[in-house]
PDB file of N, CA and C in Angstrom:
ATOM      1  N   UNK A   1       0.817  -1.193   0.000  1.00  0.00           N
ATOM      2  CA  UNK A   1       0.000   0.000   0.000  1.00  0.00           C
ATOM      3  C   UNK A   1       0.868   1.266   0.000  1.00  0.00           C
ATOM      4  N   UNK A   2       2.126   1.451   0.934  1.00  0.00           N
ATOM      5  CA  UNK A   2       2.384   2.179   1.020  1.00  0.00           C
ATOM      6  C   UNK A   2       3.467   2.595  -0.581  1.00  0.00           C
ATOM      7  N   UNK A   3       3.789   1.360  -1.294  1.00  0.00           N
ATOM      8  CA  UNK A   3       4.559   1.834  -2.120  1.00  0.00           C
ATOM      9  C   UNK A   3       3.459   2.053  -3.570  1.00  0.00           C
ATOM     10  N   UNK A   4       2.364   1.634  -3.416  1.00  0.00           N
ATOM     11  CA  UNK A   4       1.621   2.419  -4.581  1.00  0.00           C
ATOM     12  C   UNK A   4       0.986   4.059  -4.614  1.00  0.00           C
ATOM     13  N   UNK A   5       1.183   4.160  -2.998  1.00  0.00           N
ATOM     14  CA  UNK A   5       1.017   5.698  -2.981  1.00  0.00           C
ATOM     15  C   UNK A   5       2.235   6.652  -2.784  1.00  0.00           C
ATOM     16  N   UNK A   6       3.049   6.070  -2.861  1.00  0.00           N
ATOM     17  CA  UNK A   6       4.587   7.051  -2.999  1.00  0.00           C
ATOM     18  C   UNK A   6       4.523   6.649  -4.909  1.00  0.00           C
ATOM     19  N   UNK A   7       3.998   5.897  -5.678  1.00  0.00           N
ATOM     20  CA  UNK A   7       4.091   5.950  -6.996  1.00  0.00           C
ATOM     21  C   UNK A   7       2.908   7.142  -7.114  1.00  0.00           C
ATOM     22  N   UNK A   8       1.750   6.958  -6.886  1.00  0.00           N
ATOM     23  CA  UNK A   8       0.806   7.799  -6.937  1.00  0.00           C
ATOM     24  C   UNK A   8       1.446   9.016  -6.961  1.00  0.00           C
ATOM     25  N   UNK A   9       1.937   9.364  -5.930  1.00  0.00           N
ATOM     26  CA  UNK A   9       2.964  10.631  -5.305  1.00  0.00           C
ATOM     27  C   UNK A   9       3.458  11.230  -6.238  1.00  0.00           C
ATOM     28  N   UNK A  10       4.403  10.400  -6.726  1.00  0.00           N
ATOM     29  CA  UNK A  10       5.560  10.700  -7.618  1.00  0.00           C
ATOM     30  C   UNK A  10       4.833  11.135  -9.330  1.00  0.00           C
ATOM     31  N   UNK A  11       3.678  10.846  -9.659  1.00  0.00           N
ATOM     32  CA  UNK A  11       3.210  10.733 -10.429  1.00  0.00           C
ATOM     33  C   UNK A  11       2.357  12.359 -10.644  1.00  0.00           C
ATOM     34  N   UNK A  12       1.910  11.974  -9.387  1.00  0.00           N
ATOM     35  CA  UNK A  12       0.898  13.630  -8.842  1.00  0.00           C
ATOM     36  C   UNK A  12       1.765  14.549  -8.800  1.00  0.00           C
ATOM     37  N   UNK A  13       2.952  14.401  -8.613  1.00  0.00           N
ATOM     38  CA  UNK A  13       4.133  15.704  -8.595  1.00  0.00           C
ATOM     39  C   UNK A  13       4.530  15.962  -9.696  1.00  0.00           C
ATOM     40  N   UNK A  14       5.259  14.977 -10.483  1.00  0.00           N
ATOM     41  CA  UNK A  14       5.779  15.293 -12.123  1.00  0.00           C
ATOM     42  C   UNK A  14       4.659  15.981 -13.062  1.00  0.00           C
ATOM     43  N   UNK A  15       2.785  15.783 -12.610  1.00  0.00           N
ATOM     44  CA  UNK A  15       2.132  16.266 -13.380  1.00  0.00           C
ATOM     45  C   UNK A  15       2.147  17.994 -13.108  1.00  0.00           C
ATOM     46  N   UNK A  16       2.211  17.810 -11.511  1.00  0.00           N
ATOM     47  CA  UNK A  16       2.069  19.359 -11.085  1.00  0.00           C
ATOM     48  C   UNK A  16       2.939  20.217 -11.499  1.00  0.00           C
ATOM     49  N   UNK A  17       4.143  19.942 -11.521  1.00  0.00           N
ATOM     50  CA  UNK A  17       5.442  20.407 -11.853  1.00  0.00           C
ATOM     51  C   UNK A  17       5.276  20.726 -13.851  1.00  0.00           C
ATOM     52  N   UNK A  18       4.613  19.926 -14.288  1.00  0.00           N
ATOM     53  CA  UNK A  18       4.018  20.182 -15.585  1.00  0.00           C
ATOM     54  C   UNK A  18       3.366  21.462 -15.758  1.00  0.00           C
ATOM     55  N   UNK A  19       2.114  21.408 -15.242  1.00  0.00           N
ATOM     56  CA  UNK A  19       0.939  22.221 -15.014  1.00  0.00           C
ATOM     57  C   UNK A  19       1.423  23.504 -14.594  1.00  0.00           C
ATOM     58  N   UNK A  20       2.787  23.763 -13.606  1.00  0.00           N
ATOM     59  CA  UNK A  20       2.675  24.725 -13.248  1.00  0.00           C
ATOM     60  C   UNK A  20       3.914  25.722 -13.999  1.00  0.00           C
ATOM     61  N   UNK A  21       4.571  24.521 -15.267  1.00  0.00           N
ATOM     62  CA  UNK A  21       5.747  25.466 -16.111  1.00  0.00           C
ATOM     63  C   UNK A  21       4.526  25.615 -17.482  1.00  0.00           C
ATOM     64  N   UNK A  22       3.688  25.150 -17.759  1.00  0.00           N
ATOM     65  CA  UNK A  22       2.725  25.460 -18.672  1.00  0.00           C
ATOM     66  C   UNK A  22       1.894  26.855 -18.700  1.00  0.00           C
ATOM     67  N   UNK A  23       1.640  27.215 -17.510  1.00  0.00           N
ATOM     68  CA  UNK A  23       0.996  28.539 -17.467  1.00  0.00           C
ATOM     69  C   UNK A  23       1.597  29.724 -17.828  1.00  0.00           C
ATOM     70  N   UNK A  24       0.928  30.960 -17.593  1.00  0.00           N
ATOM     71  CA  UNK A  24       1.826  32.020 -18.325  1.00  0.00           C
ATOM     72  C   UNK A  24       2.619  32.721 -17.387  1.00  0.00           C
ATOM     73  N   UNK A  25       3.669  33.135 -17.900  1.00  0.00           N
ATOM     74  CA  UNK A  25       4.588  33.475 -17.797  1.00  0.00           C
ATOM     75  C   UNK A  25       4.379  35.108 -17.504  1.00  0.00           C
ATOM     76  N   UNK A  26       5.126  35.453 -16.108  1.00  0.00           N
ATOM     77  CA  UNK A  26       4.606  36.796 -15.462  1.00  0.00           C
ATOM     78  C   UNK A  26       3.371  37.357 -14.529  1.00  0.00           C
ATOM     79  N   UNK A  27       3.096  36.333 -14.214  1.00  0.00           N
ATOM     80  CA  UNK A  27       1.792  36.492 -13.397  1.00  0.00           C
ATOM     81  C   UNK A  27       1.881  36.089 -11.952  1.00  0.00           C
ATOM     82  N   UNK A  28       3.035  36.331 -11.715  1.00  0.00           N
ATOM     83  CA  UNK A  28       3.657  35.486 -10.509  1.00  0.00           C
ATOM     84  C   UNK A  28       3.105  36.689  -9.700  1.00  0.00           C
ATOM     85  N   UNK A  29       4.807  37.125  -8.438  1.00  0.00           N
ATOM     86  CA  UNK A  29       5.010  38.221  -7.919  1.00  0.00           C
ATOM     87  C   UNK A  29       4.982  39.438  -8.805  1.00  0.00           C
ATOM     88  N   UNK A  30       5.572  39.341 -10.041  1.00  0.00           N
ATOM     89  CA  UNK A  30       5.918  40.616 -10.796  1.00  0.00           C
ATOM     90  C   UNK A  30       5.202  41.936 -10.905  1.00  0.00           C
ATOM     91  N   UNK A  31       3.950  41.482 -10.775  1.00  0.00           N
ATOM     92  CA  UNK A  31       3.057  42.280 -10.772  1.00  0.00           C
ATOM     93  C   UNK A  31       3.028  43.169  -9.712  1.00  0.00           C
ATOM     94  N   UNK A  32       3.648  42.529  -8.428  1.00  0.00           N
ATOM     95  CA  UNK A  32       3.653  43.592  -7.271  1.00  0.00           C
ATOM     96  C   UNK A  32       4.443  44.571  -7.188  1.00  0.00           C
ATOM     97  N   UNK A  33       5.701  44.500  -8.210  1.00  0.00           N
ATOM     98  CA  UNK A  33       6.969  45.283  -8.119  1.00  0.00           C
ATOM     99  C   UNK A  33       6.879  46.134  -9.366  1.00  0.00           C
ATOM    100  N   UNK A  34       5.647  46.382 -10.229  1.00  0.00           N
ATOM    101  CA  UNK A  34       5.387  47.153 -11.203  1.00  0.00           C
ATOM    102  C   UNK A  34       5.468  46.367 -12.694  1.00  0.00           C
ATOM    103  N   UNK A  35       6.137  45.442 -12.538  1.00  0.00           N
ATOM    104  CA  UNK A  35       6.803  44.471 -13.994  1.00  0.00           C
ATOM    105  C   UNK A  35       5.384  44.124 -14.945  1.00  0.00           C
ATOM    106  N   UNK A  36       3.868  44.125 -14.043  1.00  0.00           N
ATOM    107  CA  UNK A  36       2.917  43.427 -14.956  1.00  0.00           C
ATOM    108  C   UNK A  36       1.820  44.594 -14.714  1.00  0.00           C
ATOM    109  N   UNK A  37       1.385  44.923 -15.904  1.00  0.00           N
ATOM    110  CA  UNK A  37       0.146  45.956 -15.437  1.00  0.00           C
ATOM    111  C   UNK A  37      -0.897  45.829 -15.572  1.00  0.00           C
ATOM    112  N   UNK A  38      -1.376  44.192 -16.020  1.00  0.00           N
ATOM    113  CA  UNK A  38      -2.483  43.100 -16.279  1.00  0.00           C
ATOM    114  C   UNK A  38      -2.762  42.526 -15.073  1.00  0.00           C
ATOM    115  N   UNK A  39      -2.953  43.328 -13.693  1.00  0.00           N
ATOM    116  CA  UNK A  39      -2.901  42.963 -12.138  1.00  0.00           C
ATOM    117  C   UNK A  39      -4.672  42.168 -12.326  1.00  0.00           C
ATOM    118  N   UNK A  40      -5.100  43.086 -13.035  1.00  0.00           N
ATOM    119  CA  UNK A  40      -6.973  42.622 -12.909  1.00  0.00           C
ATOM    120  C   UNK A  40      -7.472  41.476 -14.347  1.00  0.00           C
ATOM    121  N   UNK A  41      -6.481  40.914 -14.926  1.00  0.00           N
ATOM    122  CA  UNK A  41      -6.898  39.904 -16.381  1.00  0.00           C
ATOM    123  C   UNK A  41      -7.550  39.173 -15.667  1.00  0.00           C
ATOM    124  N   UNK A  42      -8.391  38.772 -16.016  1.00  0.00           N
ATOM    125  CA  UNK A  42      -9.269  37.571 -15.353  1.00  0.00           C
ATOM    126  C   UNK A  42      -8.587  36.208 -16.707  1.00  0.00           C
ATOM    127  N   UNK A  43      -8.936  34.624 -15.891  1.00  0.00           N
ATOM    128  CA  UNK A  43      -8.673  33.912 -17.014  1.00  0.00           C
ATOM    129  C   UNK A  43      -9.553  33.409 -17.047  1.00  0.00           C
ATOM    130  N   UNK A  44      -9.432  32.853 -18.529  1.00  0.00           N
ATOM    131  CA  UNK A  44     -10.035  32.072 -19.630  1.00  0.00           C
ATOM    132  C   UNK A  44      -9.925  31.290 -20.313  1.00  0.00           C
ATOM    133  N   UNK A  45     -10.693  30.154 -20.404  1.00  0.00           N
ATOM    134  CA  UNK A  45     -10.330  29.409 -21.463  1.00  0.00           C
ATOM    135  C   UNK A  45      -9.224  28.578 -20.635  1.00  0.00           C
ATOM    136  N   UNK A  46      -8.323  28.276 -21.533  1.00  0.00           N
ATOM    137  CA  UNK A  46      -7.065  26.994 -21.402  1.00  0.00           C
ATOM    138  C   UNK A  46      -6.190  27.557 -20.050  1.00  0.00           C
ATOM    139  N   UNK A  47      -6.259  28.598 -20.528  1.00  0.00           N
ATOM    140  CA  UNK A  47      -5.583  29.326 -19.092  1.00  0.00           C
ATOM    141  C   UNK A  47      -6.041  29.001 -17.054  1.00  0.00           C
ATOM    142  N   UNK A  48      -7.511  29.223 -17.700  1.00  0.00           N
ATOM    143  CA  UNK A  48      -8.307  28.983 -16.266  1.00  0.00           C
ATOM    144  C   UNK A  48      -8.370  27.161 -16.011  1.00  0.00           C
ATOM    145  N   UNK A  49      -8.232  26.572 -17.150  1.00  0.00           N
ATOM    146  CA  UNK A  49      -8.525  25.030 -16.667  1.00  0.00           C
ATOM    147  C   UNK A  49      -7.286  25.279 -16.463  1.00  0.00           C
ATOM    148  N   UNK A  50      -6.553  25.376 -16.653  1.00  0.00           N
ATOM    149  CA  UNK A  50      -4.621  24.935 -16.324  1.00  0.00           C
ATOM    150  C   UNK A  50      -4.946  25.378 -14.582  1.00  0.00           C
ATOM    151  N   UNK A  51      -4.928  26.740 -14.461  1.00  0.00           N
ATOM    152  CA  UNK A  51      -5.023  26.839 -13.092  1.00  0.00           C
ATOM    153  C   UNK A  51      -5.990  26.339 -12.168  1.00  0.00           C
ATOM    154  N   UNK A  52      -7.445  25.742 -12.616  1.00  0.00           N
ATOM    155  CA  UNK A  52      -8.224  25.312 -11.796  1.00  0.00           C
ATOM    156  C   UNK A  52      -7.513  23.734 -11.469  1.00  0.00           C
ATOM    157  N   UNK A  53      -6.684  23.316 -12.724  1.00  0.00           N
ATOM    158  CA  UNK A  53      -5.997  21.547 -12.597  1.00  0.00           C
ATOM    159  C   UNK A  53      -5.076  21.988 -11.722  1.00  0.00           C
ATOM    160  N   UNK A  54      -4.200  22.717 -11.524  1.00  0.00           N
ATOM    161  CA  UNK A  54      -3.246  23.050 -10.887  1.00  0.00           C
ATOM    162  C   UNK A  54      -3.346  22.928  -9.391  1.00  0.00           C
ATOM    163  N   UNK A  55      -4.889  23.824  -9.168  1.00  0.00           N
ATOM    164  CA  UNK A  55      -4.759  23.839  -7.791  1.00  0.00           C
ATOM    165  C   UNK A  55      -5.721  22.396  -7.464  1.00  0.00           C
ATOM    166  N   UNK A  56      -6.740  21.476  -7.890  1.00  0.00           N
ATOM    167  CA  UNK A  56      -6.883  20.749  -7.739  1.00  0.00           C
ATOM    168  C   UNK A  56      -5.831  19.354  -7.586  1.00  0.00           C
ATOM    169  N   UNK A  57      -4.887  19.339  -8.444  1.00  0.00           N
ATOM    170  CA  UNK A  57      -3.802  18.749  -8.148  1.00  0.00           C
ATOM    171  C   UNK A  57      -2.973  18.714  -6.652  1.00  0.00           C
ATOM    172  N   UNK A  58      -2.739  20.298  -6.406  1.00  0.00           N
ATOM    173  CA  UNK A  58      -1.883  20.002  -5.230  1.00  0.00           C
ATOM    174  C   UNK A  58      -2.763  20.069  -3.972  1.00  0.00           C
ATOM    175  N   UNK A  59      -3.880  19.893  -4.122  1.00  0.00           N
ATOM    176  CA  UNK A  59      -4.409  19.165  -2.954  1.00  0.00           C
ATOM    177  C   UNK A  59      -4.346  17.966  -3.020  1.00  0.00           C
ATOM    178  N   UNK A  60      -4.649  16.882  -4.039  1.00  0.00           N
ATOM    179  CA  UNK A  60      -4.448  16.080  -4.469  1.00  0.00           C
ATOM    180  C   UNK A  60      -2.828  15.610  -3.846  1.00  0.00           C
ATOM    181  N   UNK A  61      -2.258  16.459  -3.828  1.00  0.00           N
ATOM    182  CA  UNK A  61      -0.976  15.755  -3.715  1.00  0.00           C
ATOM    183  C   UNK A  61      -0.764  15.902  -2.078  1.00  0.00           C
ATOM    184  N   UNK A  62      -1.144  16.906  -1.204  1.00  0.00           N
ATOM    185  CA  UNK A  62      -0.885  17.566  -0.128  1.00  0.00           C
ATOM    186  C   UNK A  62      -1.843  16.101   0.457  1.00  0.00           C
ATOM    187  N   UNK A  63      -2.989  15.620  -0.373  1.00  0.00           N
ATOM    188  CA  UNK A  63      -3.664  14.493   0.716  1.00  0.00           C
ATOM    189  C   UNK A  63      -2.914  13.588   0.183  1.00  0.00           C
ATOM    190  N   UNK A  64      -2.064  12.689  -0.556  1.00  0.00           N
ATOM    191  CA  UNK A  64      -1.555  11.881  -0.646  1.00  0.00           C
ATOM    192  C   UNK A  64      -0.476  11.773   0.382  1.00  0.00           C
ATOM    193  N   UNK A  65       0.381  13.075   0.355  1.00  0.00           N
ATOM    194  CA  UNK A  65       1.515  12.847   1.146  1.00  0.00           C
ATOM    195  C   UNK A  65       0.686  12.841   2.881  1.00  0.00           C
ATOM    196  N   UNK A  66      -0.403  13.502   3.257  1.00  0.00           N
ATOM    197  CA  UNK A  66      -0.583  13.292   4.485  1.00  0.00           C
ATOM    198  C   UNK A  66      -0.995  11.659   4.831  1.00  0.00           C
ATOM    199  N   UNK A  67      -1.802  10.892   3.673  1.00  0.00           N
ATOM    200  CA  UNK A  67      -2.216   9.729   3.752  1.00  0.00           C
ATOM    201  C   UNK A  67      -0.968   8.643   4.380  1.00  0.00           C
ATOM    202  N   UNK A  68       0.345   9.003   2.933  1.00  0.00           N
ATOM    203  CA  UNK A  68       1.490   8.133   3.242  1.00  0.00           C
ATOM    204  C   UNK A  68       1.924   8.221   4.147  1.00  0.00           C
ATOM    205  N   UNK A  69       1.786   9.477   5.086  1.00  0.00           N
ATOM    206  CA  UNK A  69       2.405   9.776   6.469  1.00  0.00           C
ATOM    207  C   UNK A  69       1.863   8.939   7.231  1.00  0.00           C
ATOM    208  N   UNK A  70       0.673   8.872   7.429  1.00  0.00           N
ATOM    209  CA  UNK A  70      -0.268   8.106   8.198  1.00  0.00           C
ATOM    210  C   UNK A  70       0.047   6.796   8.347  1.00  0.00           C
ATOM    211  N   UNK A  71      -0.078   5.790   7.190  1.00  0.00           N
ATOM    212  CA  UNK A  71      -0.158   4.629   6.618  1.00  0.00           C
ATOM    213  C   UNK A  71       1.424   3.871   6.947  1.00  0.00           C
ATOM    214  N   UNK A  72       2.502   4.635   6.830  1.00  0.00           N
ATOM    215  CA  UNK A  72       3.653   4.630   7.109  1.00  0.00           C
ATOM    216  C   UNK A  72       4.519   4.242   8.222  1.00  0.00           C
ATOM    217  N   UNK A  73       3.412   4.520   9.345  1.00  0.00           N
ATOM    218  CA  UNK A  73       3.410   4.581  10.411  1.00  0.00           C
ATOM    219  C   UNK A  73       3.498   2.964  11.472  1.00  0.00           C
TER     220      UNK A  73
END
C-alpha cells in the first residue's frame, strides 16, 4: 500500500510540476513590483482550466503525502 502511494505521489508531482511550467509566464510576484500591469486579467479558457488543474492537483498531492504519512506509520 504504502509503495503504490509514494508511486501515486511521484506521479501527482511530475504532473504538477508540468501544469505549473505550462501557465503564463509573469503572473507570478511581478506584478507587485510594477513588472505586470495586467494585475486585474481575469482567465479564460485553457488558461483557467490549467489553473483550476493546478490547484486541484496540489491538494491532491498535499492528501496523498498526508495519507502516506499516516499509513507509514
Amino acid at each position: 500500500m504504502v509503495t503504490s502511494l509514494q508511486i501515486v505521489q511521484i506521479i501527482v508531482a511530475a504532473t504538477l510540476i508540468i501544469l505549473i511550467l505550462l501557465q503564463t509566464k509573469g503572473t507570478g510576484l511581478g506584478g507587485i513590483f510594477g513588472g505586470d500591469s495586467s494585475v486585474y486579467k481575469s482567465r479564460r479558457g485553457v488558461e483557467k482550466t490549467l489553473f483550476n488543474a493546478t490547484i486541484a492537483l496540489s491538494v491532491v498531492f498535499f492528501l496523498v503525502a498526508i495519507a502516506n504519512v499516516i499509513i507509514a506509520k
